[in-house]
Structure formats: structure tokens, C-alpha cells
Protein backbone atom coordinates (compact mmCIF):
# COMPACT_ATOMS: atom_id res chain seq x y z
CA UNK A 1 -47.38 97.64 -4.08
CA UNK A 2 -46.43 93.77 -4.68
CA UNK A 3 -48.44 93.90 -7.88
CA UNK A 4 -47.45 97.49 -8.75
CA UNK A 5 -46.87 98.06 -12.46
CA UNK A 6 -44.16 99.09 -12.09
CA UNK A 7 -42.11 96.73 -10.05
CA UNK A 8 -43.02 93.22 -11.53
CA UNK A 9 -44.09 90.49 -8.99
CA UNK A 10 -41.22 89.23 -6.43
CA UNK A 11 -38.49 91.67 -7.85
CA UNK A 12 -39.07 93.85 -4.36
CA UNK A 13 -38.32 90.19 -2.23
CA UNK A 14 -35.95 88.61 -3.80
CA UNK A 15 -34.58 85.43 -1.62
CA UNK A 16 -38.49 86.08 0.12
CA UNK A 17 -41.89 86.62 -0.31
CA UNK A 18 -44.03 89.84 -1.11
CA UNK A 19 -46.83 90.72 1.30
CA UNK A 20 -49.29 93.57 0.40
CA UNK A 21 -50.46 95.74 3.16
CA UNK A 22 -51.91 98.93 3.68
CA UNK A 23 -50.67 101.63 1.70
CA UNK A 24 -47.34 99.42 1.11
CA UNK A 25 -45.64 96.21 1.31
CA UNK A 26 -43.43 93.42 3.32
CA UNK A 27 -41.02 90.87 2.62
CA UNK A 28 -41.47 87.15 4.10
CA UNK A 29 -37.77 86.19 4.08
CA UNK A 30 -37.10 82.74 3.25
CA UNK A 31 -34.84 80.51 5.75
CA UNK A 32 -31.46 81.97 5.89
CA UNK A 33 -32.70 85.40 5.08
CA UNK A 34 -33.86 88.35 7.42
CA UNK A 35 -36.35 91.66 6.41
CA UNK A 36 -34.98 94.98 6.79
CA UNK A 37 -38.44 95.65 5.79
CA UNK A 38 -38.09 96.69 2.09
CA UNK A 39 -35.71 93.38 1.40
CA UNK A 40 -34.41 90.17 2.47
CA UNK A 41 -31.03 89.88 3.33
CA UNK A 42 -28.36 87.28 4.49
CA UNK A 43 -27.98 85.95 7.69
CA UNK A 44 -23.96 85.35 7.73
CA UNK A 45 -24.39 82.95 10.66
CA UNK A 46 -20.67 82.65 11.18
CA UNK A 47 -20.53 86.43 12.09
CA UNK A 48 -19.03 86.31 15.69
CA UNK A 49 -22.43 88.45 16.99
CA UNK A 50 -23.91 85.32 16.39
CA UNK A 51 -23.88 82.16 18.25
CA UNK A 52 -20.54 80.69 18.02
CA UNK A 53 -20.85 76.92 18.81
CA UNK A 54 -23.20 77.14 15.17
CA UNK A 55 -19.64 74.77 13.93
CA UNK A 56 -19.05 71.42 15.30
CA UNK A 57 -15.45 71.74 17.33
CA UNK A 58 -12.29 72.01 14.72
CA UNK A 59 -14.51 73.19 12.52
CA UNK A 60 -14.17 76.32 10.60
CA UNK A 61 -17.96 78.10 9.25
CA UNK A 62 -18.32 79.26 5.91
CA UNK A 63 -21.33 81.46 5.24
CA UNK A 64 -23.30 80.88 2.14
CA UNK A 65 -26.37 82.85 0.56
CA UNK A 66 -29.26 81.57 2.90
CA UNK A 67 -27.41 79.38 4.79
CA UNK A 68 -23.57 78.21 6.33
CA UNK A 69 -20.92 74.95 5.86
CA UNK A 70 -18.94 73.58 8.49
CA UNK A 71 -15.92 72.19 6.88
CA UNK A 72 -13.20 70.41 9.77
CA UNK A 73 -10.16 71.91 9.93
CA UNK A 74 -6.78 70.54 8.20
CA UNK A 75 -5.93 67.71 10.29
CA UNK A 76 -9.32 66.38 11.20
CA UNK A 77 -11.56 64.44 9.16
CA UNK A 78 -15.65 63.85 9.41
CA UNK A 79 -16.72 61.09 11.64
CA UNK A 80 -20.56 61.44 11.82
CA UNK A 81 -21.35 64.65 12.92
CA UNK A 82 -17.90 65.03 14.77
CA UNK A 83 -14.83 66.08 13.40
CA UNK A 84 -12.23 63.66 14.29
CA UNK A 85 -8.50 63.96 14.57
CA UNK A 86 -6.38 62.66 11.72
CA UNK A 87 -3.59 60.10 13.26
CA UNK A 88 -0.67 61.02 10.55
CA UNK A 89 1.26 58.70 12.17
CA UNK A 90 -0.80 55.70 12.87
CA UNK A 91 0.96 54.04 9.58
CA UNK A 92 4.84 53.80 10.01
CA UNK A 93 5.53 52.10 6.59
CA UNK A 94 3.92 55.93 5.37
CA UNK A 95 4.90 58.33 7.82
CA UNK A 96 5.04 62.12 6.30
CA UNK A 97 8.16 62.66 8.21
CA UNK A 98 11.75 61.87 6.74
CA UNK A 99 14.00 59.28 7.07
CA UNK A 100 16.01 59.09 10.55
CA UNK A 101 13.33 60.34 12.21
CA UNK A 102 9.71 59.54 14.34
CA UNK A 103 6.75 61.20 13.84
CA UNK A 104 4.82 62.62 17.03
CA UNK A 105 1.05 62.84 16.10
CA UNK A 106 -0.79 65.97 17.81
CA UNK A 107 -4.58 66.87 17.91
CA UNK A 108 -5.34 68.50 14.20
CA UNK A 109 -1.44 67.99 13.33
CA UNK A 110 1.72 66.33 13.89
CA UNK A 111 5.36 66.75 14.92
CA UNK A 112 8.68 65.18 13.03
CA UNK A 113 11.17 64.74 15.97
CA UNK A 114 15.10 63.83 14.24
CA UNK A 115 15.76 60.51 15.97
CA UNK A 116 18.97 60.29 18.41
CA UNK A 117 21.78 61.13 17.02
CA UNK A 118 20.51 63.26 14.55
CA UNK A 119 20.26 66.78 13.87
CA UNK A 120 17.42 68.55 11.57
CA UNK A 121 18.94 70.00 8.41
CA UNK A 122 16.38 71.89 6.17
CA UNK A 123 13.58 69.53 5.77
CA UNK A 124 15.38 66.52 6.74
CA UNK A 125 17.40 64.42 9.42
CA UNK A 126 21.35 64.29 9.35
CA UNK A 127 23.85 62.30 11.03
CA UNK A 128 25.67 64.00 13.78
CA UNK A 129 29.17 63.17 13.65
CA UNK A 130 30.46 63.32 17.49
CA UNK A 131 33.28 62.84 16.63
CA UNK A 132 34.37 65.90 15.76
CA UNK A 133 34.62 67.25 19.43
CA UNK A 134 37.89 66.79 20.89
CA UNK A 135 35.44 66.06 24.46
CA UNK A 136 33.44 62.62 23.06
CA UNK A 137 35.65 59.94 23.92
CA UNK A 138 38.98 60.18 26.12
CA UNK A 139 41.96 61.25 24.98
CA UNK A 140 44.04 57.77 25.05
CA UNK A 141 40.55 56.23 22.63
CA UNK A 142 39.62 56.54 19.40
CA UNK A 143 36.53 57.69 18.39
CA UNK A 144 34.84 55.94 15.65
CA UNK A 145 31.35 57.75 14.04
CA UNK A 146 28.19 55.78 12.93
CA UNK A 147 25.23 56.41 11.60
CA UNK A 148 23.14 58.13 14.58
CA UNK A 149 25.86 56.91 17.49
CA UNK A 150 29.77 56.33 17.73
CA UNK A 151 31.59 54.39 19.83
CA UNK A 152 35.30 54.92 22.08
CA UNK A 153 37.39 52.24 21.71
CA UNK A 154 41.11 51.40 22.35
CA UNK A 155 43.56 51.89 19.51
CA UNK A 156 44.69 48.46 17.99
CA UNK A 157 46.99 46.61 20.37
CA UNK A 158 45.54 48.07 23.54
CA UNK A 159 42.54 47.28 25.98
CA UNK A 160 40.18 48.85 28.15
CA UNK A 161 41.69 48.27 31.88
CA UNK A 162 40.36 50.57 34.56
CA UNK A 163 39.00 53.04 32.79
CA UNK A 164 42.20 53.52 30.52
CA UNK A 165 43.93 52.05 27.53
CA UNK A 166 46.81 49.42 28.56
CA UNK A 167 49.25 47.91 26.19
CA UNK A 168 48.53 44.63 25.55
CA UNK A 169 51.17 42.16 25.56
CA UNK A 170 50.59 39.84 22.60
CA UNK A 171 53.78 38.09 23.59
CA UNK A 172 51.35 35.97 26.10
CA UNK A 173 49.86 34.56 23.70
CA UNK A 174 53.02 33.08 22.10
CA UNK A 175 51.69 34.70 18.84
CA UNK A 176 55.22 34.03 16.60
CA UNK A 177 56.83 30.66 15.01
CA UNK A 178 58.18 28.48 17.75
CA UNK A 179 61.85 28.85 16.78
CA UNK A 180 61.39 33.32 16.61
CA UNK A 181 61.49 35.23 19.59
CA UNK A 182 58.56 37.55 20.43
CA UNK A 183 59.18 41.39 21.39
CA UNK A 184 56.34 43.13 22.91
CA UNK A 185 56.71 46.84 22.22
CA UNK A 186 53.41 49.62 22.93
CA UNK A 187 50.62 48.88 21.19
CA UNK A 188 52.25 45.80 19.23
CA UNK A 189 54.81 43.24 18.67
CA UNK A 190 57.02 41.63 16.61
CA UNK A 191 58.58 38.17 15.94
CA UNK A 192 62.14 37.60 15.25
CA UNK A 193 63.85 34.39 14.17
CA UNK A 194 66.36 33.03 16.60
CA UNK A 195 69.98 32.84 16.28
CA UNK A 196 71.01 30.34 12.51
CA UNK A 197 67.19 30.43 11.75
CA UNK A 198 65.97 32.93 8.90
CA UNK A 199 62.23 34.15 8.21
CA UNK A 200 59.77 36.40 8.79
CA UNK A 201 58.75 34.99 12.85
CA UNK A 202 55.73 33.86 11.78
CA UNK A 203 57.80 31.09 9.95
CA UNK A 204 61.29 30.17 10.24
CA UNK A 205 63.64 27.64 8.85
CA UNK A 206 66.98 26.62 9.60
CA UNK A 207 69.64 28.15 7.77
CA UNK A 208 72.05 25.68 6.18
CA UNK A 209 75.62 27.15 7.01
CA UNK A 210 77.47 24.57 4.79
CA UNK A 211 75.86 25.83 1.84
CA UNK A 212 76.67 29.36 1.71
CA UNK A 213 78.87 31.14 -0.29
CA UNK A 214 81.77 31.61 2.40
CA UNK A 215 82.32 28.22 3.86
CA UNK A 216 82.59 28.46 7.85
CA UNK A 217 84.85 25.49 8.12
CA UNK A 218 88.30 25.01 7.48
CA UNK A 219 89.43 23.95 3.94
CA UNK A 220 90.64 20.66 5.55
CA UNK A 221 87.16 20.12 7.83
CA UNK A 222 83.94 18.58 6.88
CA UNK A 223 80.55 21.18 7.41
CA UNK A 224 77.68 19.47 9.33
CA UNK A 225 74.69 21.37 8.92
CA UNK A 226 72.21 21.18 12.64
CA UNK A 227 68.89 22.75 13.66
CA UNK A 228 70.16 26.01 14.47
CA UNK A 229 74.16 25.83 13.35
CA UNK A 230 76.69 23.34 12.42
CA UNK A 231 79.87 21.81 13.46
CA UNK A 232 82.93 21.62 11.83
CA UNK A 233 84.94 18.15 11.65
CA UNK A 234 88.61 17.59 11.29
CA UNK A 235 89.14 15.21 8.40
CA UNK A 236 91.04 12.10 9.44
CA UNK A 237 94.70 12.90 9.60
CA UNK A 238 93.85 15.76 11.02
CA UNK A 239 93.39 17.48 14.55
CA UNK A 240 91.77 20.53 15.70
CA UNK A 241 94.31 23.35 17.67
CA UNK A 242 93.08 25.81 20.34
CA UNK A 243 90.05 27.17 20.57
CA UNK A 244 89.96 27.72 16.89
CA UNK A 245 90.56 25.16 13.87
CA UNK A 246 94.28 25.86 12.60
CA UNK A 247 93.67 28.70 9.65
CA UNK A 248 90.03 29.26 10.46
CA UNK A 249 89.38 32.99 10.90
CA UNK A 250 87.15 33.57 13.76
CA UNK A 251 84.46 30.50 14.84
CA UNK A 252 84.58 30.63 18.50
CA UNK A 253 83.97 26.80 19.97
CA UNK A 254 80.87 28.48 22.23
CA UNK A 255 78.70 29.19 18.98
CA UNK A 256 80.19 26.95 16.77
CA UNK A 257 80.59 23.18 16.72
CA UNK A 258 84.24 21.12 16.68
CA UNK A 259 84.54 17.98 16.23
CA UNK A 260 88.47 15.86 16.30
């Protein structure tokens, strides 16, 4: 029947060989392919009635006509007749994860773990800003947010004392000019100039009381300008009466200066 006219020679074995025998024929399958007698057909080695281990570990099998691949599975690579695992990680300067975070390599894959203080948003890793919870930092701090942290911290013109915020009194320090006088109040200070002294308290200068406007001695008395005030002098001829210079409204002797 191989050689039968009407079935030219091979067509009844195809992927095989045609044997003549008595009163009919059989097929020698080639590698790959078994006889149901009359044909050859595949052998789909990766069917699960076969033997399984016929793939390397972290392989996947992939029949083919006569025969079967064993491609390693996403994430592993060939290494000899092993498939190995692929180390995503092992190069930080080209780590498939995003920014702010660390990638965590596993076997055939990896995991991107958001570093501390950060928070996975979609496919990325964003700050989270702890300070927006009334519970972060004490109530007497002020909480300040950074990128992946934050920090508690006094508020300007107090310290850290005990586990609470304390005034602190600048006024140790002798912070203003050295003719101002220093005022601690909470949480700051301020300078004042003293008594016939004008500025700011971080500078004073004397103020020249025989310059101004309204003279503060008599008509009939010289003005001597001093650090701090002046003194009034009788010109000669004349005397000084009481407590007060004759005529002279109101320059008490304690704050202001006489002279005969």
C-alpha cells in the first residue's frame, strides 16, 4: 500500500516513514512523532500527562511540531543550561523603581518599597507631609515638613527645657546698645534708649537739649549739653531761686542740672 497508485510515496507518513506489510502498511514516526498506526502525529511533550521536569526550573515549555522549547520565565535569564534569576536591582545608578524609593529584588521579580517618609502615589513615591496632623509634634512646637522627615522645634525666642518650650531671656545676653535698656517679654525682647538718649536700642546717641526748638533754660541761663542731659547756668549777675530758675516753667533740680 506504500507504493499504491493511488496514494503517491510518503503522502500516508507524513513527519515518518512508510513500511509495507502484509495486506497493508505502517508508519515509522520520526523523533518527536508517534504512530496511531495509519499516521504520525505530535508528541506535545509539555502536555501535563507527560513528564513534567521535561523544562529546566523557571522555565515555561513550548511545544513545537516534532519537538519542544524551554524558554526561562520573565525575570530569569539563561546561564548554561540553568535559568538564572535576574538581579533588577544589582545596579542602583539604573534601578526600575522611582525616585524616593529602594528596590527589593525577589527570585524571577522585584519589589519597589517608597522609602521612609514616603507614601506610594500611582506609580510613584510622594512626600508625606506630617505635618498636617495636629498629633506630630507637641502643641507648644512647631512643626516644620521636609522632604521624607520633619522636625519639632521651638518657636523663635524659645528653647527646648525639659521637654517643653521656655522663654528665653535674650536680656542675658545684653543683646541692646549699652546706653538702651533691654525688656524681655515671651518669646522676645526689645531695646529701649535710656532717659535724654534717642535711637532705635541697638544704637543710641545723646540727645542735645540745647539745640532744640524749645530751649529748657531760662532766657537769662547758658544750656550745657551732657551725656544724657544738660545743666542750666545762671549768667553772671545772676542767681538761681528755689528749686526752679526764676521764670523757668517746670525743670525740677533732680533731672535737670543748675548751676549759680
Amino acid at each position: 500500500d506504500c507504493f499504491g497508485d493511488d496514494k503517491p510515496l510518503g503522502e500516508l507518513c507524513t513527519n515518518g516513514t512508510c513500511l509495507n506489510s502484509l495486506g497493508s502498511y505502517y508508519c515509522e514516526c520520526n523523533k518527536g512523532f508517534w504512530s496511531n498506526e495509519t499516521e504520525c502525529v505530535d508528541v506535545d511533550e509539555c502536555s501535563d500527562s507527560l513528564n513534567s521536569s521535561v523544562c529546566q526550573p523557571n522555565s515555561t515549555c513550548i511545544n513545537i511540531p516534532g519537538s519542544y522549547r524551554c524558554p526561562c520565565n520573565e525575570g530569569f535569564t539563561v546561564n548554561g543550561t540553568q535559568c538564572q534569576d535576574v538581579d533588577e536591582c544589582r545596579d542602583p545608578d539604573d534601578t526600575p523603581c522611582p525616585d524616593n524609593s529602594f528596590c527589593n529584588n525577589t527570585v524571577g521579580s522585584f519589589l519597589c518599597v517608597c522609602s521612609p517618609g514616603y507614601r506610594r502615589i500611582g506609580a510613584g513615591c510622594d512626600d508625606i507631609d506630617e505635618c498636617q496632623y495636629n498629633t506630630t509634634c507637641r502643641s507648644d512646637q512647631v512643626c516644620t515638613n521636609f522632604p521624607g522627615a520633619y522636625n519639632c522645634s521651638c518657636q523663635p525666642g524659645y528653647h527646648e527645657k525639659q521637654q517643653a518650650c521656655v522663654d528665653i531671656n535674650e536680656c542675658e545676653n545684653s543683646p541692646c546698645h549699652p546706653l538702651a535698656r533691654c525688656w524681655n517679654t515671651p518669646g522676645t525682647f526689645s531695646c529701649h534708649c535710656r532717659l535724654g538718649f534717642t535711637g532705635n536700642g541697638s544704637w543710641c546717641q545723646d540727645i542735645d537739649e540745647c539745640i532744640a526748638p524749645k530751649k529748657p533754660c531760662h532766657h537769662l541761663a547758658r544750656c550745657h549739653n551732657t551725656p544724657g542731659s544738660f545743666l542750666c547756668t545762671c549768667m553772671a549777675g545772676f542767681t538761681s531761686i528755689g528749686s526752679l530758675y526764676e521764670g523757668q516753667q517746670s525743670v525740677p533740680l533732680r533731672s535737670r542740672g543748675w548751676r549759680q
